[in-house]
Protein backbone atom coordinates (compact mmCIF):
# COMPACT_ATOMS: atom_id res chain seq x y z
CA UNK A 1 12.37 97.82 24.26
CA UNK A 2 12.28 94.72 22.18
CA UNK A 3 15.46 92.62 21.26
CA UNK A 4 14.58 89.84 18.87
CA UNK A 5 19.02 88.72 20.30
CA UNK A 6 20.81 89.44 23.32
CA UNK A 7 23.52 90.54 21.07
CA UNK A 8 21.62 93.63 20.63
CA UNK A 9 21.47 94.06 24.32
CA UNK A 10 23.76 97.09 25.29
CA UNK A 11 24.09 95.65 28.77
CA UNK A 12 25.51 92.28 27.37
CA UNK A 13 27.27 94.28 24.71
CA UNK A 14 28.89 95.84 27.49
CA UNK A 15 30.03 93.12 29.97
CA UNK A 16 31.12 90.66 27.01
CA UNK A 17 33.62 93.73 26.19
CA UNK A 18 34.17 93.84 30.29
CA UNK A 19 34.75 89.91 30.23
CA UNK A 20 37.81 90.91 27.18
CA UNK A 21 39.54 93.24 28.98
CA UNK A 22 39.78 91.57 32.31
CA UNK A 23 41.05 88.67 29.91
CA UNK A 24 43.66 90.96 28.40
CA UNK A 25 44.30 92.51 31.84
CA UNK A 26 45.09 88.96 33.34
CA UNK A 27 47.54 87.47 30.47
CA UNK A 28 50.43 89.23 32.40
CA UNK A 29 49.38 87.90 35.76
CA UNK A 30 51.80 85.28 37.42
CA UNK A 31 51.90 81.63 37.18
CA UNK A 32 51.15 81.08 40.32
CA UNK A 33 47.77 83.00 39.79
CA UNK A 34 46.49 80.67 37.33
CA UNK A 35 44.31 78.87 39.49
CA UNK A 36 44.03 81.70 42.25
CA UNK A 37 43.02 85.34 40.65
CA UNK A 38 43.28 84.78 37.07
CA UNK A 39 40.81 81.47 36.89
CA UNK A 40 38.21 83.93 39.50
CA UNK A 41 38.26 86.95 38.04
CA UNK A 42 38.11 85.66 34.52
CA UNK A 43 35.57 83.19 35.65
CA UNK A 44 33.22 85.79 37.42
CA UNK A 45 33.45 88.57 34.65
CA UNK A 46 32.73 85.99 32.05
CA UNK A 47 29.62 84.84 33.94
CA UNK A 48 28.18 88.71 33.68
CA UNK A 49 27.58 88.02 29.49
CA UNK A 50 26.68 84.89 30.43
CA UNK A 51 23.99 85.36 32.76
CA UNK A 52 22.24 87.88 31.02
CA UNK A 53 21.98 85.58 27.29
CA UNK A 54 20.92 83.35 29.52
CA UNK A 55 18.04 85.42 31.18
CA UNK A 56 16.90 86.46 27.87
CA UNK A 57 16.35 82.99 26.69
CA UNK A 58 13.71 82.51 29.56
CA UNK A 59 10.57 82.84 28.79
CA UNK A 60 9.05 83.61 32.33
CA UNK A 61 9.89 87.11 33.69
CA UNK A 62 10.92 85.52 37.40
CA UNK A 63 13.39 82.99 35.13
CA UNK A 64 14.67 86.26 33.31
CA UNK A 65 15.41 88.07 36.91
CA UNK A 66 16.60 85.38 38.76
CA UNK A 67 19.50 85.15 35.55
CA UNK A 68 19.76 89.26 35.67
CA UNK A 69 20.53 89.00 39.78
CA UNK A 70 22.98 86.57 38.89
CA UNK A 71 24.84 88.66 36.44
CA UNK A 72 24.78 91.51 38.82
CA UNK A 73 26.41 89.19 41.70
CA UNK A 74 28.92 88.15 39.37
CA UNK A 75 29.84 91.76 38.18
CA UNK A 76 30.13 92.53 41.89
CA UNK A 77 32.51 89.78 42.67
CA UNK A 78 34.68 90.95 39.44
CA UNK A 79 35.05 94.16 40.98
CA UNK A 80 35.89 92.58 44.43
CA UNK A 81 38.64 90.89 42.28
CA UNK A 82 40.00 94.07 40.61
CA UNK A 83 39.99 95.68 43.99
CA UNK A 84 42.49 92.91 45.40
CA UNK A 85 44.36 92.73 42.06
CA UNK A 86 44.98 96.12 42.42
CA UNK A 87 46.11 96.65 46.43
CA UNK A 88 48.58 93.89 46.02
CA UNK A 89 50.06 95.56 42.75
CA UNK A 90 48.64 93.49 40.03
CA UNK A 91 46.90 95.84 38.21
CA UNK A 92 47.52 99.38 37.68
CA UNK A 93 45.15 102.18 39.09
CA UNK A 94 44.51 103.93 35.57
CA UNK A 95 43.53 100.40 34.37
CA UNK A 96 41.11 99.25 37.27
CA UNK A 97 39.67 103.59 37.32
CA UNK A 98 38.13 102.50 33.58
CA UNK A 99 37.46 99.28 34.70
CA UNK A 100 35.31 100.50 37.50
CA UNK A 101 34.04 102.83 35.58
CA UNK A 102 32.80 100.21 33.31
CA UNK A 103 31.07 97.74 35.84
CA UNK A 104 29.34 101.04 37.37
CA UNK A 105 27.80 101.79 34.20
CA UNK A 106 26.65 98.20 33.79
CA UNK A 107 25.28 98.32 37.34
CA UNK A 108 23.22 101.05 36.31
CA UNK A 109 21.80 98.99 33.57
CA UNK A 110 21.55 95.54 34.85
CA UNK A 111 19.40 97.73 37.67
CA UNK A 112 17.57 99.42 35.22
CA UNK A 113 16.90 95.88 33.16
CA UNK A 114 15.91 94.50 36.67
CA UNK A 115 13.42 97.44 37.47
CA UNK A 116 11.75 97.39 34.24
CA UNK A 117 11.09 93.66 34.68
CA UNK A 118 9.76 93.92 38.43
CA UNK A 119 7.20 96.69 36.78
CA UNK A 120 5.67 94.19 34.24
CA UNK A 121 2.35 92.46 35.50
């Protein structure tokens, strides 16, 4: 599959919507969380979109993957973040079940993204 812009990318189209309701999710967040949870999980989910435009402005397939790993680490550290948000009573549980939901599914395609690249000579 041939993009001629990331912003055709599902995957990206996915974890830039991610990155806006983690944004939304954190407005109500506490003060004293702006330079604790809000600035990391904002930060980390924001750097999922942002890894993968920038993998798909490499030219070199190890530059590509090295950007794609990256966006998968981030994603994983959101979800770290949504986990504590949640077991200290931040976030509600119907609100971080769809948000889970959500970085599962672009798991699934970062890994798929990743696999396809690894296959290419």
């Amino acid at each position: 599959m041939s993009f001629s812009s990331f912003e055709e990318m599902s995957v990206w189209k996915k974890s830039m919507e991610l990155a806006h309701k983690i944004y939304v999710l954190t407005e109500g967040l506490p003060r004293k969380e702006d330079y604790g949870l809000t600035s990391q999980i904002r930060s980390s989910a924001l750097s999922v979109p942002g890894n993968i435009a920038e993998g798909f402005g490499r030219k070199h397939t190890k530059d590509k993957l090295n950007f794609y790993y990256a966006a998968r680490g981030s994603l994983a550290e959101t979800k770290s973040h949504l986990i504590y948000g949640q077991r200290v009573g931040y976030f509600k549980d119907a609100v971080c079940i769809e948000l889970k939901e959500s970085i599962n599914d672009i798991w699934q395609e970062l890994n798929a993204l990743i696999r396809s690249l690894q296959r290419e000579p």
